[in-house]
C-alpha atoms as a PDB file:
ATOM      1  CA  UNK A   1     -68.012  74.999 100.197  1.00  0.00           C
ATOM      2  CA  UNK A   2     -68.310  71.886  97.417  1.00  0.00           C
ATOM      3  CA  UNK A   3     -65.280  70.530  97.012  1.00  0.00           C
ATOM      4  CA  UNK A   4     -65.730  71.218  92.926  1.00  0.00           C
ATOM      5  CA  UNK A   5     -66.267  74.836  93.354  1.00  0.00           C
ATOM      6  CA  UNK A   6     -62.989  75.017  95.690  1.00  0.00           C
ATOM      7  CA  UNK A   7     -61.209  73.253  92.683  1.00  0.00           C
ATOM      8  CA  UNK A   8     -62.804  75.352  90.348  1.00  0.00           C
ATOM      9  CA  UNK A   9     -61.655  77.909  91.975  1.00  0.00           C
ATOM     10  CA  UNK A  10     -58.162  77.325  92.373  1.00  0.00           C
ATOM     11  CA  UNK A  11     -58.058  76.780  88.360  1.00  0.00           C
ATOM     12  CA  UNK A  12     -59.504  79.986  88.046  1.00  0.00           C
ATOM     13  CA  UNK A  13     -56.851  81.978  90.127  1.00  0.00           C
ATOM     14  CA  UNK A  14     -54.078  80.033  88.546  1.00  0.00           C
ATOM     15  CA  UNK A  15     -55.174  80.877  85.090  1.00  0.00           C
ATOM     16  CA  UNK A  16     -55.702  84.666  86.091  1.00  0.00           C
ATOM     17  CA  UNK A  17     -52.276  85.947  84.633  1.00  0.00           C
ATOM     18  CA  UNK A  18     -53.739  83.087  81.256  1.00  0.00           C
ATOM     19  CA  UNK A  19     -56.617  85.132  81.068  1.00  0.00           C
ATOM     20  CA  UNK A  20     -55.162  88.278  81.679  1.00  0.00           C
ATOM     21  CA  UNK A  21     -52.507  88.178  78.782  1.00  0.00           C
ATOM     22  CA  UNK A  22     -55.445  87.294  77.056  1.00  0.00           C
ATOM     23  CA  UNK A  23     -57.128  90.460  76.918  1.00  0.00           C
ATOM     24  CA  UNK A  24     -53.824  92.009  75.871  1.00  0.00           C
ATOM     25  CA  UNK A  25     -53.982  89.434  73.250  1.00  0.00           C
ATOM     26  CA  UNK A  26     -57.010  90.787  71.788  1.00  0.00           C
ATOM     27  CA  UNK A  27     -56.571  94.181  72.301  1.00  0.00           C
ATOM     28  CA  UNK A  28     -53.179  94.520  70.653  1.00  0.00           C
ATOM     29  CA  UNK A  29     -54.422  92.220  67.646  1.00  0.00           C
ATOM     30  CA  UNK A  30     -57.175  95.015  66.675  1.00  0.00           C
ATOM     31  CA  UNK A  31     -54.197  97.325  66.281  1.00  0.00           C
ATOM     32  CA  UNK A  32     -52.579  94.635  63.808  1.00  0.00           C
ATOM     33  CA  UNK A  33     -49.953  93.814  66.472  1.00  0.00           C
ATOM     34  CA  UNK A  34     -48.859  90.549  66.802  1.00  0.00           C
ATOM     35  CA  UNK A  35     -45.991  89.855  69.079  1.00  0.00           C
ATOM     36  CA  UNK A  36     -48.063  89.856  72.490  1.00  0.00           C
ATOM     37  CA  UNK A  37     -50.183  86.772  70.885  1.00  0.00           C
ATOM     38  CA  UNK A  38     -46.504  84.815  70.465  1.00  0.00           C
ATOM     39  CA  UNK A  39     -45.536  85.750  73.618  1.00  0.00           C
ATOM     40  CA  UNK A  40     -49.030  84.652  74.882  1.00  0.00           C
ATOM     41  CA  UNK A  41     -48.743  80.988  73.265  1.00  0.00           C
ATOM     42  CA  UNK A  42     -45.339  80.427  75.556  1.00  0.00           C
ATOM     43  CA  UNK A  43     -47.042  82.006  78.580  1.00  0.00           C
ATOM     44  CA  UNK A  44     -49.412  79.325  78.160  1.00  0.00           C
ATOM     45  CA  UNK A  45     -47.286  76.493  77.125  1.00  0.00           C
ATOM     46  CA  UNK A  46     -45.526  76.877  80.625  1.00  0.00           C
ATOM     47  CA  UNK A  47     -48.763  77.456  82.626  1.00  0.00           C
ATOM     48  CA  UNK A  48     -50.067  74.014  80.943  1.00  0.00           C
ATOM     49  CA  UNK A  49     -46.412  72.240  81.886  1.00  0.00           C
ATOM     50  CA  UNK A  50     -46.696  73.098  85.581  1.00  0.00           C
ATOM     51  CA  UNK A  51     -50.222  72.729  86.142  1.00  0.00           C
ATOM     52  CA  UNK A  52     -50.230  69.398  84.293  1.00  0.00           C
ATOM     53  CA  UNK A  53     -48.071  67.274  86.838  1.00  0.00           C
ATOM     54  CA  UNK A  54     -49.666  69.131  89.757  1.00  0.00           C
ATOM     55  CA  UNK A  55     -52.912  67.821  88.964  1.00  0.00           C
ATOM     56  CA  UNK A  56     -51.744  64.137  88.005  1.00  0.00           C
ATOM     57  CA  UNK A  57     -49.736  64.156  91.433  1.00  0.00           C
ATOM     58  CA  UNK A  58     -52.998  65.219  93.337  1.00  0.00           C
ATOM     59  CA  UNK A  59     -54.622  62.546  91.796  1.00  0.00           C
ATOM     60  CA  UNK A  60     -52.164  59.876  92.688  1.00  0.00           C
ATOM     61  CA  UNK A  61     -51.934  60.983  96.093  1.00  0.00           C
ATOM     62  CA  UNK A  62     -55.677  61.296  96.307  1.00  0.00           C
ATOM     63  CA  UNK A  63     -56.025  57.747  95.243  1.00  0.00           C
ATOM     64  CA  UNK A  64     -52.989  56.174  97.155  1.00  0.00           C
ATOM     65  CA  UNK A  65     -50.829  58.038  99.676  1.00  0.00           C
ATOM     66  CA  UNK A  66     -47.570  57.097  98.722  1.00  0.00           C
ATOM     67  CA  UNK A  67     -45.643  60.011 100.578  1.00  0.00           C
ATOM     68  CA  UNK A  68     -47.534  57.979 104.068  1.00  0.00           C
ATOM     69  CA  UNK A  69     -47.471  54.357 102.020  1.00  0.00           C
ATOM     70  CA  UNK A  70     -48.313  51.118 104.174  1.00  0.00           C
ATOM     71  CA  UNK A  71     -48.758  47.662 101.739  1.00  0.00           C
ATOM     72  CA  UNK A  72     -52.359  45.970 101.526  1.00  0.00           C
ATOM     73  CA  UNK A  73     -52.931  43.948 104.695  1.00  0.00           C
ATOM     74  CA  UNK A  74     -54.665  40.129 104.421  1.00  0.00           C
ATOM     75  CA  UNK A  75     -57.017  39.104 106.667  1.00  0.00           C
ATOM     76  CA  UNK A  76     -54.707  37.874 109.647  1.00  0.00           C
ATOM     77  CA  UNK A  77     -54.087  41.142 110.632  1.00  0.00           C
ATOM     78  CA  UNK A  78     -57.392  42.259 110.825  1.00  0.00           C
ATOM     79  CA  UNK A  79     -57.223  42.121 114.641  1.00  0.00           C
ATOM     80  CA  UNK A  80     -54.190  44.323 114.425  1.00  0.00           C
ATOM     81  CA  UNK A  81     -56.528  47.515 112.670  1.00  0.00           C
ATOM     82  CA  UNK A  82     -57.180  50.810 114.070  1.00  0.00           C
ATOM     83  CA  UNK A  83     -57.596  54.433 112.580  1.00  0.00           C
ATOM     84  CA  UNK A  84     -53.932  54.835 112.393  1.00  0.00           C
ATOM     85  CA  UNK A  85     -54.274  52.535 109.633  1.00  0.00           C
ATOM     86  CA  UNK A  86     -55.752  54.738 107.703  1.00  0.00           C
ATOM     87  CA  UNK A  87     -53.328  56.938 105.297  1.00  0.00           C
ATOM     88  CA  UNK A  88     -55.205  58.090 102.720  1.00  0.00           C
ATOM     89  CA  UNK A  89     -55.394  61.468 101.747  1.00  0.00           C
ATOM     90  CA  UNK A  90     -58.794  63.214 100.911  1.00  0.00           C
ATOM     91  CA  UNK A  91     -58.187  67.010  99.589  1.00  0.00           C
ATOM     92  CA  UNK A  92     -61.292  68.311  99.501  1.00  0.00           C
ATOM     93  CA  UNK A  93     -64.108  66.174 101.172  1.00  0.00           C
ATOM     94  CA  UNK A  94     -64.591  67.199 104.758  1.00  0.00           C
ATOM     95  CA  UNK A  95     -67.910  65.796 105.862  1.00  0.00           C
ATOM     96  CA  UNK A  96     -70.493  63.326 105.287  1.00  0.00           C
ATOM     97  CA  UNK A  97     -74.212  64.388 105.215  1.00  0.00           C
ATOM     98  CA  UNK A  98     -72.649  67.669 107.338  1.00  0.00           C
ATOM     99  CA  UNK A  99     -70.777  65.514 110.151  1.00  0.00           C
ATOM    100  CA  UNK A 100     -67.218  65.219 109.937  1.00  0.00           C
ATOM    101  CA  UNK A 101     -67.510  61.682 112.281  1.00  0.00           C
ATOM    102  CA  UNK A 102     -66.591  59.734 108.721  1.00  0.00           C
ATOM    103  CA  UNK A 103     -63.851  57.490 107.144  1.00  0.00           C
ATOM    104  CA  UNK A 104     -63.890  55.259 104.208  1.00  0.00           C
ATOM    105  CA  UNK A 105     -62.063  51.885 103.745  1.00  0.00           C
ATOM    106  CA  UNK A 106     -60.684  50.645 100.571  1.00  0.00           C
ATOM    107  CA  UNK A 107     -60.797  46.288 100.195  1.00  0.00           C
ATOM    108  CA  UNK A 108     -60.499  44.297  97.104  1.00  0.00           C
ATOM    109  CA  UNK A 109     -61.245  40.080  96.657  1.00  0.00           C
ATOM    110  CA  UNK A 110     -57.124  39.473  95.336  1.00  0.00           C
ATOM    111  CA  UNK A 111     -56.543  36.239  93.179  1.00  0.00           C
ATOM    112  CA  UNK A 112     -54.314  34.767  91.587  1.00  0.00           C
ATOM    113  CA  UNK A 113     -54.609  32.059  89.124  1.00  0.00           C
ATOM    114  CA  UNK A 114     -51.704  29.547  88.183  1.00  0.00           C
ATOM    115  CA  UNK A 115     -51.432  26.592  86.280  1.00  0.00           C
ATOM    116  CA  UNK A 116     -52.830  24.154  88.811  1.00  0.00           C
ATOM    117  CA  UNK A 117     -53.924  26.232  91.489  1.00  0.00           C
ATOM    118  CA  UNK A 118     -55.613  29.760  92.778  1.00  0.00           C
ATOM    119  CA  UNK A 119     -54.983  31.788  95.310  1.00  0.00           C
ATOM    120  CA  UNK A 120     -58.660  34.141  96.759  1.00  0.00           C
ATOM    121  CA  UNK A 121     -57.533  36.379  99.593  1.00  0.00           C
ATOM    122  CA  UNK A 122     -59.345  39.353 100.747  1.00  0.00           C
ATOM    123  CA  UNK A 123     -56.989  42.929 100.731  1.00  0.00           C
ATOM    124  CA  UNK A 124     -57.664  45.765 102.966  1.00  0.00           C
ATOM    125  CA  UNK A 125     -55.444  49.177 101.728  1.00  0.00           C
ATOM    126  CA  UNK A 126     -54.494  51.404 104.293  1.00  0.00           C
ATOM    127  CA  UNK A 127     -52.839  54.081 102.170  1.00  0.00           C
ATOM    128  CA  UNK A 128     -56.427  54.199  99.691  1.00  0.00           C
ATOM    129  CA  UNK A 129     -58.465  54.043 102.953  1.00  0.00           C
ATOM    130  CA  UNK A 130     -59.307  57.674 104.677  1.00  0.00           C
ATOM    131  CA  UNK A 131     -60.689  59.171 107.961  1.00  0.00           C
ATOM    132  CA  UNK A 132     -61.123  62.597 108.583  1.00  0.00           C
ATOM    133  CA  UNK A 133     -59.826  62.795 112.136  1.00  0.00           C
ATOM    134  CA  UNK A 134     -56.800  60.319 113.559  1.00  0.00           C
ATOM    135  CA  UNK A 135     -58.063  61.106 116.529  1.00  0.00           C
ATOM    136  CA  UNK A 136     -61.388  60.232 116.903  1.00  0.00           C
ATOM    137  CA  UNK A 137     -61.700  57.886 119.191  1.00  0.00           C
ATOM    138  CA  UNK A 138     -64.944  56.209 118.037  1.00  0.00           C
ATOM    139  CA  UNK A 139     -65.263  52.915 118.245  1.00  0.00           C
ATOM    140  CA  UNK A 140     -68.691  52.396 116.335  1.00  0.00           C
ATOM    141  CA  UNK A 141     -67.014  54.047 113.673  1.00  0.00           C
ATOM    142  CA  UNK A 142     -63.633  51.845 113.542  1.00  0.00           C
ATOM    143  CA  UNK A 143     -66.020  48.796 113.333  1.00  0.00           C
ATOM    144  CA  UNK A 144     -68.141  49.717 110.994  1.00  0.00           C
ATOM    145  CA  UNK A 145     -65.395  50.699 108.544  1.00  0.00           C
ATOM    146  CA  UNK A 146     -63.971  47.097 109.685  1.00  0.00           C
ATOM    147  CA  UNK A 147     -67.022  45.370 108.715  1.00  0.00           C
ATOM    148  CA  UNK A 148     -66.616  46.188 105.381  1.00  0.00           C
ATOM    149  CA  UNK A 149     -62.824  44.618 105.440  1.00  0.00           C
ATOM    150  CA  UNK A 150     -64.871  41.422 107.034  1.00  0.00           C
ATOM    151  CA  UNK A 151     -67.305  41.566 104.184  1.00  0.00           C
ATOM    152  CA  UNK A 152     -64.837  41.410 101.848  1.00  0.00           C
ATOM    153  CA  UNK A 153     -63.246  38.345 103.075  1.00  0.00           C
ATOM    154  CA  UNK A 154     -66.216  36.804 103.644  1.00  0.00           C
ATOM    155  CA  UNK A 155     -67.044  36.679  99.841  1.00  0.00           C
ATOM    156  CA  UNK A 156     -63.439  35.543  99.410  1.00  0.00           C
ATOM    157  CA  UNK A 157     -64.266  32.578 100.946  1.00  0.00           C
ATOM    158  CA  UNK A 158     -67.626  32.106  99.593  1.00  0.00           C
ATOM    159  CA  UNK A 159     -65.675  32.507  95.599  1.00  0.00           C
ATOM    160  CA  UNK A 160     -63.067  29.592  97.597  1.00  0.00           C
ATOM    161  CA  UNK A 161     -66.010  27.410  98.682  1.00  0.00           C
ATOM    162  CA  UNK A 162     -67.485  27.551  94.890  1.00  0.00           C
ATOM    163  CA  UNK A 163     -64.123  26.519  93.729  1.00  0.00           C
ATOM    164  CA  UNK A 164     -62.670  24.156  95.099  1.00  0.00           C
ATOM    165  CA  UNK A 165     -66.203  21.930  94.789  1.00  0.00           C
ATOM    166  CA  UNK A 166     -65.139  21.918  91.132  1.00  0.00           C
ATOM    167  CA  UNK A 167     -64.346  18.969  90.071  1.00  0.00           C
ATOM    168  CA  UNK A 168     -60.965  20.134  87.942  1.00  0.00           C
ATOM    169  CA  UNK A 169     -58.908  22.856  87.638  1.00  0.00           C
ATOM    170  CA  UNK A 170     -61.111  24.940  84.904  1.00  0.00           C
ATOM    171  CA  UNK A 171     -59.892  28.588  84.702  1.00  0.00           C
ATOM    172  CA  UNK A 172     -62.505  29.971  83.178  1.00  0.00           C
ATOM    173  CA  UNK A 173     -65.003  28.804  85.554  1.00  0.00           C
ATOM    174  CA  UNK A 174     -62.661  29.859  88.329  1.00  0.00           C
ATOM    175  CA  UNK A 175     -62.609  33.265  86.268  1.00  0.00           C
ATOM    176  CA  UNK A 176     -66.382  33.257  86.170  1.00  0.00           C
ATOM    177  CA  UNK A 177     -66.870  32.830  90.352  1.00  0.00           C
ATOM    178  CA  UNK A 178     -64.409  35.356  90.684  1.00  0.00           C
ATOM    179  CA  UNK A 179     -66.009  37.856  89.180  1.00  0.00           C
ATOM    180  CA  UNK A 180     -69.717  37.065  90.637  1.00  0.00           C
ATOM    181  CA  UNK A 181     -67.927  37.022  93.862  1.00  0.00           C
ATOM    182  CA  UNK A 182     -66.702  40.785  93.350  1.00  0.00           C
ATOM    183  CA  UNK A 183     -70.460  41.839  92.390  1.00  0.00           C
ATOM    184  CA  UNK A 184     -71.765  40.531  95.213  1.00  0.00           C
ATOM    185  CA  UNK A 185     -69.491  41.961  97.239  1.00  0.00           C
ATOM    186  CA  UNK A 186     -69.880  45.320  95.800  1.00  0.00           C
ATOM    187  CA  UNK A 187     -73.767  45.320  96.187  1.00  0.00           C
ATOM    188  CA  UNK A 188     -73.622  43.604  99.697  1.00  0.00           C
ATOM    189  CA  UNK A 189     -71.150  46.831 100.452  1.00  0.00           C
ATOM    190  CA  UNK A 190     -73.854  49.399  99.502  1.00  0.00           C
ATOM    191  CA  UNK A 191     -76.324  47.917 101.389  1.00  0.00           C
ATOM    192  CA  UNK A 192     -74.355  47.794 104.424  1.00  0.00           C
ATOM    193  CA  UNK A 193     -73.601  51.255 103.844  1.00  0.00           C
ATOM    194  CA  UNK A 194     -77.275  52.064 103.235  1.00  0.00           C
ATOM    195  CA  UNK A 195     -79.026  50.116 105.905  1.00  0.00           C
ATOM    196  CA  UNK A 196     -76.844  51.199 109.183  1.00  0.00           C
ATOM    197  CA  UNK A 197     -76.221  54.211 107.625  1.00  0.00           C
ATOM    198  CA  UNK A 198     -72.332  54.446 107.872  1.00  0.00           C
ATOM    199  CA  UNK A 199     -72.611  53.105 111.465  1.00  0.00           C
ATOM    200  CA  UNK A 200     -75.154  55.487 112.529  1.00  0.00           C
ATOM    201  CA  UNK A 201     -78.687  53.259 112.806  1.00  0.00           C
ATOM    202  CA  UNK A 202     -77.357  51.255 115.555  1.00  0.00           C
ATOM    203  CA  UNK A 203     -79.420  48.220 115.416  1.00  0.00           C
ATOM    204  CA  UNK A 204     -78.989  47.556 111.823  1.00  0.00           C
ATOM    205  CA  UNK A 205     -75.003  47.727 112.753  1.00  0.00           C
ATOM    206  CA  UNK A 206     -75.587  45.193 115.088  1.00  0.00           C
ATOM    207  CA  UNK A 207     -78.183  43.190 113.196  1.00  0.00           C
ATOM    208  CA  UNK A 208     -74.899  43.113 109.976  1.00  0.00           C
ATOM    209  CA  UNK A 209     -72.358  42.087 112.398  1.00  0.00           C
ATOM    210  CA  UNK A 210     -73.981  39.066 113.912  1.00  0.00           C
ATOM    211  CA  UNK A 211     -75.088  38.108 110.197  1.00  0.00           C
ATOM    212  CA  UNK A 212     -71.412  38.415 108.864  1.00  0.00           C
ATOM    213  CA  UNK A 213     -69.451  37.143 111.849  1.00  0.00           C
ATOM    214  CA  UNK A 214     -71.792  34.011 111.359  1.00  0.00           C
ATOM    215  CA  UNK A 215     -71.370  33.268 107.627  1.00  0.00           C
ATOM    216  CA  UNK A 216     -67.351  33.466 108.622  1.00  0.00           C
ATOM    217  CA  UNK A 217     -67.798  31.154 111.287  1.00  0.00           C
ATOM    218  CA  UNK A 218     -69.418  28.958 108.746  1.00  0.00           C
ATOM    219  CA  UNK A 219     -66.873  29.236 106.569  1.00  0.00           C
ATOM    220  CA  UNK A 220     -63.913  29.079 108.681  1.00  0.00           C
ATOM    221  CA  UNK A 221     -62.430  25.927 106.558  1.00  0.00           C
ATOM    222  CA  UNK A 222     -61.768  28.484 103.770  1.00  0.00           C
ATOM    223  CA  UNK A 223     -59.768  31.085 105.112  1.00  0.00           C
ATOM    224  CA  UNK A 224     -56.616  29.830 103.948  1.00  0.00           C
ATOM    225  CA  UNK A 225     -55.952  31.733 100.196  1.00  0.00           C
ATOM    226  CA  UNK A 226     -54.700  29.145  98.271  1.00  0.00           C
ATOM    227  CA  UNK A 227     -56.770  26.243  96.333  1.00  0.00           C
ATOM    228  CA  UNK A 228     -54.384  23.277  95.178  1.00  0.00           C
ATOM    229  CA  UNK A 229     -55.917  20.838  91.999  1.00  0.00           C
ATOM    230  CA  UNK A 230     -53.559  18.231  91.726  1.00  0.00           C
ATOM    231  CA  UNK A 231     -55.644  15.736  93.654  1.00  0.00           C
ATOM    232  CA  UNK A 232     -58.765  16.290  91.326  1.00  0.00           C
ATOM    233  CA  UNK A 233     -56.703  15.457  88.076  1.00  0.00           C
END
């Protein structure tokens, strides 16, 4: 079943007793009685109180597992990675395109900008990132899902390379590569996702993996996160 209707659904069974008072509501009011609709209001003052931080703590928990919570990893560990890594919590979603071989991984470009210097490190986050089975044992799957962590890092250090061939510390032109470097990512991501599949056109997998393991290799001098200035001044 659609993970909306199931949500749906659970609104509408938790609302019954709402919509039940309700009718009393408006029966009782034709006979000029009005004490049921007072008693109605607080009924659904309460209902509104509970469900309220319910549905705020399913979202939190949908978004980050904090009960499960394991701090964003850098790129040196990226050896280290397998499906236990992955903490997140997904409620409702139970299969992609009807096959329940599927995870999703959660990365971000991180900087930090100071007064003379930046710091461009890629972050993968284990307790945003989700698969559907623990257990699943497939290794085309945990390396697809870890391409995307090497994609990330890999326009880290492209934003790095653009940097530090400035010829001063300029922070809105730092700013500026940044935030192309994030767009790029994000589009490269989709294709990735698009072309193999989610791991399952084999070839294409292959094909991204030699291309991306390549550029890295290329750009090996810039794995280190942080950019110093104070020789260009």
């Amino acid at each position: 079943m659609n993970e909306n209707l199931i949500a749906i659904l659970i609104l509408l069974i938790y609302f019954s007793p709402v919509f039940y008072q309700l009718g009393i509501v408006i029966k009782e009011s034709k006979r000029g009685n009005k004490i049921p609709l007072k008693r109605f209001r607080k009924f659904l003052k309460y209902s509104v109180l509970i469900i309220v931080p319910i549905i705020i703590g399913f979202g939190i928990l949908n978004h980050t597992n904090y009960l499960n919570y394991e701090k964003p990893l850098t790129f040196d560990k990226y050896e280290q990675i397998t499906f236990e890594n992955f903490r997140g919590l997904e409620f409702f979603k139970k299969s992609l395109y009807g096959n329940e071989r599927f995870a999703y991984v959660v990365t971000t470009i991180d900087s930090e900008i100071d007064d003379n210097s930046v710091k461009v490190q890629s972050l993968f986050y284990p307790s945003r990132s989700f698969v559907y089975k623990k257990n699943i044992n497939s290794k085309e799957l945990l390396s697809h899902e870890k391409y995307h962590i090497k994609i990330t890092e890999l326009f880290a250090r492209k934003a790095k390379e653009k940097i530090s061939k400035l010829n001063r510390f300029d922070e809105y032109k730092i700013e500026e590569i940044i935030r192309q470097a994030n767009k790029n990512e994000r589009q490269f991501q989709t294709e990735y996702d698009y072309n193999t599949f989610h791991s399952y056109v084999l070839s294409e997998q292959k094909k991204y993996e030699k291309e991306v393991d390549s550029l890295l290799n290329l750009l090996s001098e810039y794995k280190e996160p942080k950019i110093e200035f104070n020789d260009k001044n």
